[in-house]
Protein backbone atom coordinates (compact mmCIF):
# COMPACT_ATOMS: atom_id res chain seq x y z
CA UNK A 1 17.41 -11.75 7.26
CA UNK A 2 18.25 -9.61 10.30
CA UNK A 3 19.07 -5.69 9.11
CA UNK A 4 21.51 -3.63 11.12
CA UNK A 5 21.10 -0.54 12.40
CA UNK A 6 23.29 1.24 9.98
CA UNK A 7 21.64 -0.48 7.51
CA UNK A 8 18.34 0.51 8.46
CA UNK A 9 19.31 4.06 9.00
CA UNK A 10 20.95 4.07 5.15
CA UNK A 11 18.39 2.37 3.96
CA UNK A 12 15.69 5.10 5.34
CA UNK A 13 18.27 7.81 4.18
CA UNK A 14 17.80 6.34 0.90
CA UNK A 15 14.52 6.11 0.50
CA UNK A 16 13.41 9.81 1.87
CA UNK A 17 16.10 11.10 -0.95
CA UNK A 18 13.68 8.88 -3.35
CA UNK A 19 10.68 11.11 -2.40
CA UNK A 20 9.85 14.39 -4.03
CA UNK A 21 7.57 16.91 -2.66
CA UNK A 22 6.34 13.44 0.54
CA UNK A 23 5.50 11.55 -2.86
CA UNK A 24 8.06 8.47 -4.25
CA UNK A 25 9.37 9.01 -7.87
CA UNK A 26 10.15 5.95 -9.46
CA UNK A 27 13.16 7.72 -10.96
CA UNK A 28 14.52 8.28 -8.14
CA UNK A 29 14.27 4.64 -6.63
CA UNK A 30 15.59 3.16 -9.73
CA UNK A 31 18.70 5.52 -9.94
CA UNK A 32 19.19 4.93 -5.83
CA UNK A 33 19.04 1.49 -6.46
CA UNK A 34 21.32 1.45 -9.82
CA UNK A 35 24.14 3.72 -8.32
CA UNK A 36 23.52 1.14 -4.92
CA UNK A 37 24.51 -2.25 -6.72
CA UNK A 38 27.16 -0.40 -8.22
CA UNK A 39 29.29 0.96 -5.48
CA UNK A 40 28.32 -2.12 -3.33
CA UNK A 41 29.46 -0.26 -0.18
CA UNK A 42 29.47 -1.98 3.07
CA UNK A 43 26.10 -3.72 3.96
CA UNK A 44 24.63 -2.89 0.84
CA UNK A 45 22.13 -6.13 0.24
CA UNK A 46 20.45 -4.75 4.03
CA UNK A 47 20.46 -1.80 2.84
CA UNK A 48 18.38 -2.60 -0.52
CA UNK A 49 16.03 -4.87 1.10
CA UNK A 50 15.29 -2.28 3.47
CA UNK A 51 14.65 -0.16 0.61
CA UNK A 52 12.83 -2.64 -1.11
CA UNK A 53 10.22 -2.76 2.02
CA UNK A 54 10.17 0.94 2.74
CA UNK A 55 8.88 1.20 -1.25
CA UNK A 56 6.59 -1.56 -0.66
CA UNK A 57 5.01 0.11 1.95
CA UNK A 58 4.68 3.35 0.09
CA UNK A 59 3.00 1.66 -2.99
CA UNK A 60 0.84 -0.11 -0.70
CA UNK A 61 0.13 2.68 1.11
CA UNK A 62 -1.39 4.67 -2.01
CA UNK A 63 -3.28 0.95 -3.50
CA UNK A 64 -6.55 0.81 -2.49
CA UNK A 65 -8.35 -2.66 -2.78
CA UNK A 66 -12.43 -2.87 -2.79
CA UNK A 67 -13.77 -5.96 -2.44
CA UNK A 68 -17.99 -6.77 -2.88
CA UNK A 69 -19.87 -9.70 -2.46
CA UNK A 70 -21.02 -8.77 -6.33
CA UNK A 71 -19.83 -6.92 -9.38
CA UNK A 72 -20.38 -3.61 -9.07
CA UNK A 73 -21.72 -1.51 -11.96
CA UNK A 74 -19.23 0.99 -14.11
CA UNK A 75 -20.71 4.13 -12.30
CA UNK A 76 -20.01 3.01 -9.04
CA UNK A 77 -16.80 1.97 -9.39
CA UNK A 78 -16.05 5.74 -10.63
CA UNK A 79 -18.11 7.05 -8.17
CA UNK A 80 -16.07 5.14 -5.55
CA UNK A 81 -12.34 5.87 -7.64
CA UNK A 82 -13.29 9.54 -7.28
CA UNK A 83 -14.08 9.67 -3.41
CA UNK A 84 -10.79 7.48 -3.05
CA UNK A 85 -9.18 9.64 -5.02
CA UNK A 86 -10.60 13.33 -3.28
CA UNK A 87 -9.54 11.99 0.14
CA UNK A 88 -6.23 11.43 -1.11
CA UNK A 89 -6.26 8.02 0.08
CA UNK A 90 -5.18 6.73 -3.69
CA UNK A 91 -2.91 7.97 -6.42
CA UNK A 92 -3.11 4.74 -8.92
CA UNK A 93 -6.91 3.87 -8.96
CA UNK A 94 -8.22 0.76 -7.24
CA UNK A 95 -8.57 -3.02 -7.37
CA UNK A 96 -12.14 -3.96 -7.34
CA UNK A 97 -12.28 -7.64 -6.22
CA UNK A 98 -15.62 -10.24 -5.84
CA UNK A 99 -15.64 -11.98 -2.85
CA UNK A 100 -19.03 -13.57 -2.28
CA UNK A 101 -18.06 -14.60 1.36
CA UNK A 102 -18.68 -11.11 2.17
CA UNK A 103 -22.54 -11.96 1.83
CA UNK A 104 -23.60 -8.55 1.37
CA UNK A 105 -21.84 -5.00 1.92
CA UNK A 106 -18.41 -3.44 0.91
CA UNK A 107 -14.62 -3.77 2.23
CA UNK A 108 -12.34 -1.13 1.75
CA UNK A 109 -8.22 -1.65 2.46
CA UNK A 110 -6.14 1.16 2.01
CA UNK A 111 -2.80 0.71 3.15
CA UNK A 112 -3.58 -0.49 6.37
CA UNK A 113 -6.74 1.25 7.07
CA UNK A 114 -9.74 -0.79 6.75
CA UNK A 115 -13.50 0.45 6.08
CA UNK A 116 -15.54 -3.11 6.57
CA UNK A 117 -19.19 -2.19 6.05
CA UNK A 118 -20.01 -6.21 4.90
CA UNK A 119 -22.50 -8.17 6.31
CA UNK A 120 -19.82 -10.64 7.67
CA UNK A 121 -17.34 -7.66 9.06
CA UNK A 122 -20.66 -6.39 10.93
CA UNK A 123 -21.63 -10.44 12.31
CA UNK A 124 -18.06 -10.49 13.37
CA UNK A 125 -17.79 -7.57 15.44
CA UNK A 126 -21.42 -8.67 17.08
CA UNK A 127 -19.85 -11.91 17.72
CA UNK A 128 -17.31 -10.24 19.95
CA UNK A 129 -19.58 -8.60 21.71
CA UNK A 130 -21.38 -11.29 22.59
């Protein structure tokens, strides 16, 4: 679906009144998007699903997902929740994830910044090189 400028532009108005002190309160979003649906003013499906991505974005923006080509141990995954957490990079913990493909190493996605220390992140880049 195709979103209009207008609708983009309410949309974004929207969601930076659903942010408190540059963080999103859920409150907020749910009373934005209750009071939205019931006024239904002009454009107002654009204007939620623009909502609906700008929130997305946010949330995804504060998930961080850890994936290892084996289980980690309890005290690392603390150890690695608390460095996550002191950069600021994460406000709702993390998603540790086995992926053995990695052969070796650690891959880090927050939002979309990407630490790829893995074996197979590290044979990749040499194969561009190459």
């Amino acid at each position: 679906m195709r979103i209009g400028r207008e609708a983009r532009q309410a949309g974004k108005g929207l969601f930076r009144a659903c942010c408190v002190d540059g963080r999103l309160d859920e409150g907020r979003v749910r009373e934005a998007v209750r009071r939205l649906v019931a006024e239904k003013p002009r454009r107002y499906a654009q204007i939620l699903a623009r909502l609906q991505k700008l929130v997305a974005l946010e949330i995804a923006r504060h998930r961080a997902r850890v994936e290892t080509a084996a289980p980690l141990a309890g005290g690392v995954k603390e150890l690695i929740e608390a460095q996550l957490r002191r950069r600021q990079a994460t406000g709702s913990g993390a998603e540790f994830v086995v992926n053995p493909g990695l052969i070796g190493g650690m891959r880090i996605q927050v939002g979309s910044d990407v630490w790829d220390t893995s074996v197979r992140g590290r044979l990749a880049e040499l194969e561009s090189k190459l």
